[in-house]
C-alpha atoms as a PDB file:
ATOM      1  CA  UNK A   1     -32.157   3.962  52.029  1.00  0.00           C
ATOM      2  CA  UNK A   2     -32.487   2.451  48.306  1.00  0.00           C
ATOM      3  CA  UNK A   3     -29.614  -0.186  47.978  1.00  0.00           C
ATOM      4  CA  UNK A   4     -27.486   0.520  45.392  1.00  0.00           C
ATOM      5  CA  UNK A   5     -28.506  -2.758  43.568  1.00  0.00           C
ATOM      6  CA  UNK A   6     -32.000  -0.887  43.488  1.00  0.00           C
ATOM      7  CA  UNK A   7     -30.611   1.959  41.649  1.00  0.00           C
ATOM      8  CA  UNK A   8     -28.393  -0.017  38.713  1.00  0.00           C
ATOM      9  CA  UNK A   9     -31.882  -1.909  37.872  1.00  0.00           C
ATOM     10  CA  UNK A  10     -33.659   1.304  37.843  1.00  0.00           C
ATOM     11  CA  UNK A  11     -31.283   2.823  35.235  1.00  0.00           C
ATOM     12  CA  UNK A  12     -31.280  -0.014  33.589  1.00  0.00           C
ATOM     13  CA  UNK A  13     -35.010  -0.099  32.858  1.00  0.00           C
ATOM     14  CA  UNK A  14     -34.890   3.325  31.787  1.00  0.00           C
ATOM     15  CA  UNK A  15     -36.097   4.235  27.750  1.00  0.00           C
ATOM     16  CA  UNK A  16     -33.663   7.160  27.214  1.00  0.00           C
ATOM     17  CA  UNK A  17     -35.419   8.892  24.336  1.00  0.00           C
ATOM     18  CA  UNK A  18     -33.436  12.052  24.061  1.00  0.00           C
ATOM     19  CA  UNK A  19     -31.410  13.587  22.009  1.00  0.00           C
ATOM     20  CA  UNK A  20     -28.646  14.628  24.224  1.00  0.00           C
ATOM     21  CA  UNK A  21     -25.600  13.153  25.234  1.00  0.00           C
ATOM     22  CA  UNK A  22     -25.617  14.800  28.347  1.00  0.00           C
ATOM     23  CA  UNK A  23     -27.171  12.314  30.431  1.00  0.00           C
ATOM     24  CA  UNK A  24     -25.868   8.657  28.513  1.00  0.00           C
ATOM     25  CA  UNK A  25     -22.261   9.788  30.813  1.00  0.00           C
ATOM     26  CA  UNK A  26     -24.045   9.483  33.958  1.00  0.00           C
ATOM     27  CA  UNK A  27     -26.255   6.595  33.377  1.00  0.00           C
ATOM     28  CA  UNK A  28     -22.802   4.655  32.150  1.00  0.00           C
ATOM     29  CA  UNK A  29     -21.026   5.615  35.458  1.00  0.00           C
ATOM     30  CA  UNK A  30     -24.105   4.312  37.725  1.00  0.00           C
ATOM     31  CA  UNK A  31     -23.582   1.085  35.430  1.00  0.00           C
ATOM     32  CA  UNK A  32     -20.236   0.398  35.007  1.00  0.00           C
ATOM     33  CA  UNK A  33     -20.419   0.590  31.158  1.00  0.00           C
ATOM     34  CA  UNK A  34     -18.549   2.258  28.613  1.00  0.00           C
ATOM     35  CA  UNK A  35     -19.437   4.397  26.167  1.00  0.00           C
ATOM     36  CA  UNK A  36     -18.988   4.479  22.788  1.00  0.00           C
ATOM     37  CA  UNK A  37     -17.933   7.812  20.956  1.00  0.00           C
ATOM     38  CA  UNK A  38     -19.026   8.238  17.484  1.00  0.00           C
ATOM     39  CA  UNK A  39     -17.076  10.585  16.005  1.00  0.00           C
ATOM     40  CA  UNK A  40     -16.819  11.909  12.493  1.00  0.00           C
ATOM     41  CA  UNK A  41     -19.138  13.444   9.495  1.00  0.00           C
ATOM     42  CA  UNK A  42     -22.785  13.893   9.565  1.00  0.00           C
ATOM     43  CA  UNK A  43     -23.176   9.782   9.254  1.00  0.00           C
ATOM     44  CA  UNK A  44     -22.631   9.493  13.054  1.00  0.00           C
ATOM     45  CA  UNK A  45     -26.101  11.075  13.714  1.00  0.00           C
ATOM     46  CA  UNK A  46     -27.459   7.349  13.254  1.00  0.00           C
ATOM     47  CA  UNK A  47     -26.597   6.843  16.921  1.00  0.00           C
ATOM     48  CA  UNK A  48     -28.305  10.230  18.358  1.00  0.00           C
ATOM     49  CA  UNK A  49     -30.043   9.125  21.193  1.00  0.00           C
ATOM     50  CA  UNK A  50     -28.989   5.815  21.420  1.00  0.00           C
ATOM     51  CA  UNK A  51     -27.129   4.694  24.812  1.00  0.00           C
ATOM     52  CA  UNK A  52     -24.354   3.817  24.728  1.00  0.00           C
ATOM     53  CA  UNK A  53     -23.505   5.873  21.967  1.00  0.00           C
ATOM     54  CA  UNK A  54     -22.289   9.889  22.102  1.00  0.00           C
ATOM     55  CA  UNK A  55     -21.911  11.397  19.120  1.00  0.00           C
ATOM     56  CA  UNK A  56     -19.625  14.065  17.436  1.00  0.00           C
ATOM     57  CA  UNK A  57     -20.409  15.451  14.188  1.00  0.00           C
ATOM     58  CA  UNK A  58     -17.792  17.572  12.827  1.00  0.00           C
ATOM     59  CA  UNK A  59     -19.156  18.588   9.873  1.00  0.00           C
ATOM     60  CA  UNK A  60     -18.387  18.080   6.513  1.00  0.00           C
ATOM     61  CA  UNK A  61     -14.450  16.139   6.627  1.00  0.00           C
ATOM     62  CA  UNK A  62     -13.476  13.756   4.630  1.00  0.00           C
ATOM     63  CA  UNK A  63     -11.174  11.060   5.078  1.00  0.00           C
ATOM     64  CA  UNK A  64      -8.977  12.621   2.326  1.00  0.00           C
ATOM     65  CA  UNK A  65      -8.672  16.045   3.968  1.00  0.00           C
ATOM     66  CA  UNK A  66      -8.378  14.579   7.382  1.00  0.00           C
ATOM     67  CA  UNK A  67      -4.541  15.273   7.442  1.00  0.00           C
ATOM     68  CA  UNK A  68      -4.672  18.253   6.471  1.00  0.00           C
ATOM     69  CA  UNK A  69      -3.918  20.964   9.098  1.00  0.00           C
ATOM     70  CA  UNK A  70      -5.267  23.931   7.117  1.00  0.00           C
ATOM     71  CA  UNK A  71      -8.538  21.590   5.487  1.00  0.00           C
ATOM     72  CA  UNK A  72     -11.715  23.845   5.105  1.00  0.00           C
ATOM     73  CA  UNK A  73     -13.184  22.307   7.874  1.00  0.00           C
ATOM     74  CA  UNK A  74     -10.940  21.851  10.840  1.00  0.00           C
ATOM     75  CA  UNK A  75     -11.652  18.363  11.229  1.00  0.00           C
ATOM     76  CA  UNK A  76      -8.592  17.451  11.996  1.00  0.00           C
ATOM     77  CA  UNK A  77      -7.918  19.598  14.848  1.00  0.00           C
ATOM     78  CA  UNK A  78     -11.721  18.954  15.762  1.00  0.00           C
ATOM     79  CA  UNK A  79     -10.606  15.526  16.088  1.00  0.00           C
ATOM     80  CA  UNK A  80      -8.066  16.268  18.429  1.00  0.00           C
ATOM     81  CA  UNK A  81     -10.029  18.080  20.530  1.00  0.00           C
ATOM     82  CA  UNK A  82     -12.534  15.490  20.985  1.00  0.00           C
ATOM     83  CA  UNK A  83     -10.310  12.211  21.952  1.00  0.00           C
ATOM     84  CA  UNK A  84      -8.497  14.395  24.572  1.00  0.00           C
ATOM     85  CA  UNK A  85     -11.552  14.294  26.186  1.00  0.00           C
ATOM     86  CA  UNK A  86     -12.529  10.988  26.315  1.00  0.00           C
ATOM     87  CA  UNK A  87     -11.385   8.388  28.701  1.00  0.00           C
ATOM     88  CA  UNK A  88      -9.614   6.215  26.804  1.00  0.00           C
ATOM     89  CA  UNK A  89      -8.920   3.858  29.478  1.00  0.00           C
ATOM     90  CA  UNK A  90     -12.903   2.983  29.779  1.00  0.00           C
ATOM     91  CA  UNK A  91     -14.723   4.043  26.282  1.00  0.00           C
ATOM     92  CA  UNK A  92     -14.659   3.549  23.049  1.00  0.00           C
ATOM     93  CA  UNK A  93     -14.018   5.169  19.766  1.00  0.00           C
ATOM     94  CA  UNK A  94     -15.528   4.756  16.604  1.00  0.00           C
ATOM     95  CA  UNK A  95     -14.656   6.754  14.212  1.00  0.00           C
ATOM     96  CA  UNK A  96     -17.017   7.779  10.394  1.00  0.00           C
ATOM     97  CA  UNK A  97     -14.900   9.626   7.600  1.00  0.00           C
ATOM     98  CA  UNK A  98     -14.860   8.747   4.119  1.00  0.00           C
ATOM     99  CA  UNK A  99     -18.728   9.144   2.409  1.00  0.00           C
ATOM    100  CA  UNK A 100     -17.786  12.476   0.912  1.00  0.00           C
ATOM    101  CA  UNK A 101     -15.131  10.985  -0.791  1.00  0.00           C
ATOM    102  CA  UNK A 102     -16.952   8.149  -2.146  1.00  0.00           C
ATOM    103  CA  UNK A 103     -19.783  10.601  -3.347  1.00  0.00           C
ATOM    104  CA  UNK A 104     -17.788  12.933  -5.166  1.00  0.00           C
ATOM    105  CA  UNK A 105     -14.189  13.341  -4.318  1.00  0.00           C
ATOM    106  CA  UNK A 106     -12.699  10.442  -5.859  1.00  0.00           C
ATOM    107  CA  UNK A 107     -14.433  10.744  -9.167  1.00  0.00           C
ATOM    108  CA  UNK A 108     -13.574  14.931  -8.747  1.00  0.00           C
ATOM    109  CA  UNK A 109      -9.842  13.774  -8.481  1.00  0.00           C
ATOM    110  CA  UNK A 110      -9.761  11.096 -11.196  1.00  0.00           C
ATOM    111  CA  UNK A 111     -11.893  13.479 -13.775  1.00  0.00           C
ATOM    112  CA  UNK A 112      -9.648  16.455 -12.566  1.00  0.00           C
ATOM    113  CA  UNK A 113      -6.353  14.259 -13.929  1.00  0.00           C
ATOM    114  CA  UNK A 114      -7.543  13.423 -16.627  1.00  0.00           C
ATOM    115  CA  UNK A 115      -7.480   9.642 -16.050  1.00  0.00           C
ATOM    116  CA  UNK A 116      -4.039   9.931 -14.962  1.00  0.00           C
ATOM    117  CA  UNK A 117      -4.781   8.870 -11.449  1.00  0.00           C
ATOM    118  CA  UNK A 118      -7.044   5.660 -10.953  1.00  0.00           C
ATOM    119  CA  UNK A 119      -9.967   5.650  -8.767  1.00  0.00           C
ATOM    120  CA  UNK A 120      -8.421   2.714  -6.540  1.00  0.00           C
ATOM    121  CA  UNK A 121      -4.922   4.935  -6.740  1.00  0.00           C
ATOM    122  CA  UNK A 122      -7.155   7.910  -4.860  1.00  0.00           C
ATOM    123  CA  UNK A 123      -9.011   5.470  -2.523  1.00  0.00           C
ATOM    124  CA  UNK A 124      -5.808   4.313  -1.422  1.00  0.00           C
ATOM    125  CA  UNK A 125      -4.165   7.807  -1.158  1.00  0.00           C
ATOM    126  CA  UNK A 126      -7.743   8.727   0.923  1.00  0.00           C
ATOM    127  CA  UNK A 127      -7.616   6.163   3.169  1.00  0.00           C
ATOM    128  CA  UNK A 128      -3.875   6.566   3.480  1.00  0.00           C
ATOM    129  CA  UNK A 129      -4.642  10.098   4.524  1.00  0.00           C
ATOM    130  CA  UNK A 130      -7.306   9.062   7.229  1.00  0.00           C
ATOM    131  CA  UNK A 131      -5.067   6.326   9.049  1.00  0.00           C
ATOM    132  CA  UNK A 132      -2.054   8.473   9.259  1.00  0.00           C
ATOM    133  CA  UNK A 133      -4.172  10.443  11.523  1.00  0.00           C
ATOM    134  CA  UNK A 134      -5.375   7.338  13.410  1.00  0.00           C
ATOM    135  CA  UNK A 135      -2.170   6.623  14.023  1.00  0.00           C
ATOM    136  CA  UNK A 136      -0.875   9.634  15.904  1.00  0.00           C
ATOM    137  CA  UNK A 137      -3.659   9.202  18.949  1.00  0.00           C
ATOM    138  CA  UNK A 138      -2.289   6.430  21.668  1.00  0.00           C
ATOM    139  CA  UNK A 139      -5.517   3.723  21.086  1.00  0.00           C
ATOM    140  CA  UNK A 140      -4.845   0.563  22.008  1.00  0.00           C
ATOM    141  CA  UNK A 141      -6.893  -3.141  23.697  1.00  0.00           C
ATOM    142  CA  UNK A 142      -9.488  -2.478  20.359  1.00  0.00           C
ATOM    143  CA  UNK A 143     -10.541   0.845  21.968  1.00  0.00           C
ATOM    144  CA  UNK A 144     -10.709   2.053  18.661  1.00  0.00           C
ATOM    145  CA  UNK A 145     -13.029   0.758  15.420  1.00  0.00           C
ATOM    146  CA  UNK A 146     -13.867   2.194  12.018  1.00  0.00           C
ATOM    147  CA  UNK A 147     -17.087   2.673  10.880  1.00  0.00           C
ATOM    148  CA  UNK A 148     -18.288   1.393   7.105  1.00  0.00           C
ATOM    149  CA  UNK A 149     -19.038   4.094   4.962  1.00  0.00           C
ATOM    150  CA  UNK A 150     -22.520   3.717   3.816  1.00  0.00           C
ATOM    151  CA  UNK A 151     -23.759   2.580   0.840  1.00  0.00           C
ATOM    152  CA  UNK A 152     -24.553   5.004  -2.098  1.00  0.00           C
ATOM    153  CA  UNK A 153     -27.314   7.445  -1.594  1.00  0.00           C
ATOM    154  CA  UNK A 154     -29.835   8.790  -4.167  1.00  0.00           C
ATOM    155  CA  UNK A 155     -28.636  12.227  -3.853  1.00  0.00           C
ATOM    156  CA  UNK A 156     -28.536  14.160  -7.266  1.00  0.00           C
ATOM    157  CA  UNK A 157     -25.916  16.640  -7.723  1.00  0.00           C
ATOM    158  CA  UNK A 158     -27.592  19.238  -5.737  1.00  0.00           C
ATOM    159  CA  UNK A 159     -24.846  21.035  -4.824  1.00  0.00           C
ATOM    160  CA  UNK A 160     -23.532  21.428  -8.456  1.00  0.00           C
ATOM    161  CA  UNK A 161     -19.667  19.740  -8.706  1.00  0.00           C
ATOM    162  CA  UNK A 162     -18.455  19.715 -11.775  1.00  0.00           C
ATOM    163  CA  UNK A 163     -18.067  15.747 -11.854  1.00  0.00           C
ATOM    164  CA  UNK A 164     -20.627  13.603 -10.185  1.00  0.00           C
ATOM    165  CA  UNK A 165     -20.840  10.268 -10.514  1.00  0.00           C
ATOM    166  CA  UNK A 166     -24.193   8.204 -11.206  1.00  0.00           C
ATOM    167  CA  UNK A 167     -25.983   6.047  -8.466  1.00  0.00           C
ATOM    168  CA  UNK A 168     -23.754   3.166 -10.201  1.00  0.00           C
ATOM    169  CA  UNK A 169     -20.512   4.757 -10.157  1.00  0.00           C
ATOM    170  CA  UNK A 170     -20.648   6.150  -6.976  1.00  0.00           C
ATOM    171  CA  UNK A 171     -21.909   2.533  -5.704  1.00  0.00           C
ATOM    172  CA  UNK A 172     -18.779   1.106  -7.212  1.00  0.00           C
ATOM    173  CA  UNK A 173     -16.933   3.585  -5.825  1.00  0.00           C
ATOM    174  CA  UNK A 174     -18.275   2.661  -1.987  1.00  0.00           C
ATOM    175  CA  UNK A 175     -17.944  -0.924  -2.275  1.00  0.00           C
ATOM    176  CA  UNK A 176     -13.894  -0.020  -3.420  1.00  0.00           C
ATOM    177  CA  UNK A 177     -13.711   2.261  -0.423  1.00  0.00           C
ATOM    178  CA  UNK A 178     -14.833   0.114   2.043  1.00  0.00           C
ATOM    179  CA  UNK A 179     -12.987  -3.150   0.767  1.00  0.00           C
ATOM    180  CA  UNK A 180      -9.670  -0.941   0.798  1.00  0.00           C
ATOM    181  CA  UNK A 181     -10.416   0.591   4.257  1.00  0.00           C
ATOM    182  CA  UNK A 182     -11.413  -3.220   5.890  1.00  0.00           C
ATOM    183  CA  UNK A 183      -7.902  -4.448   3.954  1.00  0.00           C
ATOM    184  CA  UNK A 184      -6.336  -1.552   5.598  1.00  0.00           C
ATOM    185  CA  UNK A 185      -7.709  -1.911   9.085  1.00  0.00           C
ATOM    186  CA  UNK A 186      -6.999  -5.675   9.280  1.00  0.00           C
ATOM    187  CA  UNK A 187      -3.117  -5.218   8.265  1.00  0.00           C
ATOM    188  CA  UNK A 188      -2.501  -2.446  11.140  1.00  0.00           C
ATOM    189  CA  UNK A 189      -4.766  -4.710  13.536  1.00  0.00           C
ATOM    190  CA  UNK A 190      -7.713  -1.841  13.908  1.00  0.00           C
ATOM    191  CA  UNK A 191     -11.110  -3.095  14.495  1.00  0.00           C
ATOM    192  CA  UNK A 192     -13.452  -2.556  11.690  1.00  0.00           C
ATOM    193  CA  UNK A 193     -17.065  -2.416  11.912  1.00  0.00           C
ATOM    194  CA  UNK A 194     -18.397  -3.785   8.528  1.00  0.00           C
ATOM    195  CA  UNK A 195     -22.353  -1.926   8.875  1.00  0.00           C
ATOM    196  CA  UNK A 196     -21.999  -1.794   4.990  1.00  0.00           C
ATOM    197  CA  UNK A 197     -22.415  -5.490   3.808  1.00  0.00           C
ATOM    198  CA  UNK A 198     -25.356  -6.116   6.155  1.00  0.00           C
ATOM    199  CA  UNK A 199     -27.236  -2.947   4.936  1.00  0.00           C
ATOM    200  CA  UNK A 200     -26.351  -2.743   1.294  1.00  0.00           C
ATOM    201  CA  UNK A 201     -29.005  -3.452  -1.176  1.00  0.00           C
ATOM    202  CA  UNK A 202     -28.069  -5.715  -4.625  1.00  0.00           C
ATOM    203  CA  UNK A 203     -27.627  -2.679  -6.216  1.00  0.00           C
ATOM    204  CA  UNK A 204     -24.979  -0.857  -3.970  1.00  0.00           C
ATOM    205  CA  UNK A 205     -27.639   1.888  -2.800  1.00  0.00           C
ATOM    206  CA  UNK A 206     -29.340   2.025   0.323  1.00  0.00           C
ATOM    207  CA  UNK A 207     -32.616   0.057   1.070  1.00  0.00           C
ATOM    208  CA  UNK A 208     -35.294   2.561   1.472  1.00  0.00           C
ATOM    209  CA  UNK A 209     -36.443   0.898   4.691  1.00  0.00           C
ATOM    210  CA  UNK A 210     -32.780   1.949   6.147  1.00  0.00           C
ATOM    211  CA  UNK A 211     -32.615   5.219   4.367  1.00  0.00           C
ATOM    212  CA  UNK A 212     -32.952   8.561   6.717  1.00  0.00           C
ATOM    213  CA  UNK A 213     -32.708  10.521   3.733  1.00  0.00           C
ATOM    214  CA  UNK A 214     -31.159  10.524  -0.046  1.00  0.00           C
ATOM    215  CA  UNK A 215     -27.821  10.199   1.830  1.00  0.00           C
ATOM    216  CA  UNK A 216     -27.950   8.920   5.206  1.00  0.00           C
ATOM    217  CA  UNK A 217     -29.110   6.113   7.050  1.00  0.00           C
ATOM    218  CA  UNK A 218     -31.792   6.372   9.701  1.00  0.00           C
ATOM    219  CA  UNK A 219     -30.979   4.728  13.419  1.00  0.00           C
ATOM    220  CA  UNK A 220     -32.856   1.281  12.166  1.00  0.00           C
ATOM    221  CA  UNK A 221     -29.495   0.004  11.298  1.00  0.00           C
ATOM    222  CA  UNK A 222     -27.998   0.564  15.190  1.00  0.00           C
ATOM    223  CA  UNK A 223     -29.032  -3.338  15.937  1.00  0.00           C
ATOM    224  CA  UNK A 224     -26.606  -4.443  14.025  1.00  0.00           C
ATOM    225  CA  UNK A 225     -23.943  -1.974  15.191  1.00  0.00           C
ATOM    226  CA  UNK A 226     -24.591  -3.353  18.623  1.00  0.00           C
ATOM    227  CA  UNK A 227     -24.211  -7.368  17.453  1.00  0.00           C
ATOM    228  CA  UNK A 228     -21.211  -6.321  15.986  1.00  0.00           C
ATOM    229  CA  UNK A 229     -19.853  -4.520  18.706  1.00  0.00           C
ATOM    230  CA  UNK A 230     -20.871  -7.382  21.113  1.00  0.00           C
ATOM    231  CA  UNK A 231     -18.774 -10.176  18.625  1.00  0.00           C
ATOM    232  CA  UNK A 232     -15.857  -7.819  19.477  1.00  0.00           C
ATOM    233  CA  UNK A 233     -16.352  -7.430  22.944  1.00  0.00           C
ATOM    234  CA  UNK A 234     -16.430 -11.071  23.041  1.00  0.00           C
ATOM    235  CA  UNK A 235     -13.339 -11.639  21.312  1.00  0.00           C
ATOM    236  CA  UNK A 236     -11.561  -9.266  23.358  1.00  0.00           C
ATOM    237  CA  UNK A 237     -11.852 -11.215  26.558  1.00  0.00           C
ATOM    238  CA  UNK A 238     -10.949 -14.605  25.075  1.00  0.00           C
END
């Protein structure tokens, strides 16, 4: 009979190289690990295929429309549906909103009043939105973190909105989001993974040796996801 010593090793020495969640659940329980739930917009597809991490895309939200019951997308009750799965007294959750915003909702809003409404003022009112939400799910021992948003892309306006920033706005725009959001995090005592200052290049946009596409960032940047995640692991059991 194979000791059950035998068969931890084994899974650990496997090279999962799938991209399915289905089996990361089942190689954490032989383990005794956690996982880690990535859930949000299309930027949690950096950790597809990468144990520990599960990901849930839900589309196109943004951090704005998050509180929304009635939002185009559903995130929010998409949202909802996911945590109440997850067991919350073993994994974690990291949740990605917010790059929408930064790309074109913000400037949208602030063109759309005329000026009358700062950029910061909509940040603010964004990420106000998105940890209203937070708040209402029961997450607690720094079983919940939020993700960076990434910086600026070289996406042109392909879809056409009728304000679009350039590569420098919308860079300036990202590095206001994501000071406002780590400010915001570190005042209600929710654990913030900072991916953006350690991927960034000079110029706000993302390196082209970390860029997936004109938006996204490919899965080269999970390493230092994991140090960071292991820094907070740490500090939770001092």
């Amino acid at each position: 009979m194979v000791g059950w010593q035998s068969i931890r090793s084994h899974v650990a020495s496997l090279h999962l190289k799938i991209q399915d969640n289905a089996l990361f659940p089942i190689r954490a329980r032989i383990m005794g690990e956690p996982l880690y739930h990535a859930i949000g917009d299309s930027h949690t597809r950096i950790f597809e295929g990468q144990y520990p991490f599960i990901t849930h895309t839900l589309g196109p939200a943004t951090a704005y429309g998050l509180n929304n019951e009635n939002s185009r997308t559903g995130s929010r009750k998409k949202l909802a549906s996911v945590i109440r799965k997850i067991d919350r007294s073993r994994d974690f959750i990291i949740l990605s909103f917010g790059e929408i915003d930064c790309r074109f909702h913000v400037l949208n809003l602030y063109e759309k009043s005329g000026g009358e409404k700062s950029p910061e003022e909509i940040i603010d009112k964004s990420i106000g939105n998105y940890l209203k939400v937070v708040g209402q799910f029961d997450l607690r021992d720094g079983r919940l973190m939020l993700l960076s948003i990434p910086p600026a892309g070289r996406q042109d306006n392909i879809y056409k909105y009728p304000f679009y920033g350039t590569q420098k706005k919308r860079a300036i725009i990202t590095k206001m989001f994501n000071e406002q959001l780590a400010q915001a995090c570190k005042e209600r005592e929710i654990r913030f993974i900072d991916l953006y200052s350690k991927v960034c290049g000079d110029d706000g946009i993302i390196p082209m040796q970390y860029e997936e596409d004109e938006t996204h960032l490919n899965n080269k940047v999970v390493p230092f996801v994991r140090e960071i995640l292991a820094l907070n692991r740490k500090k939770m059991e001092t």
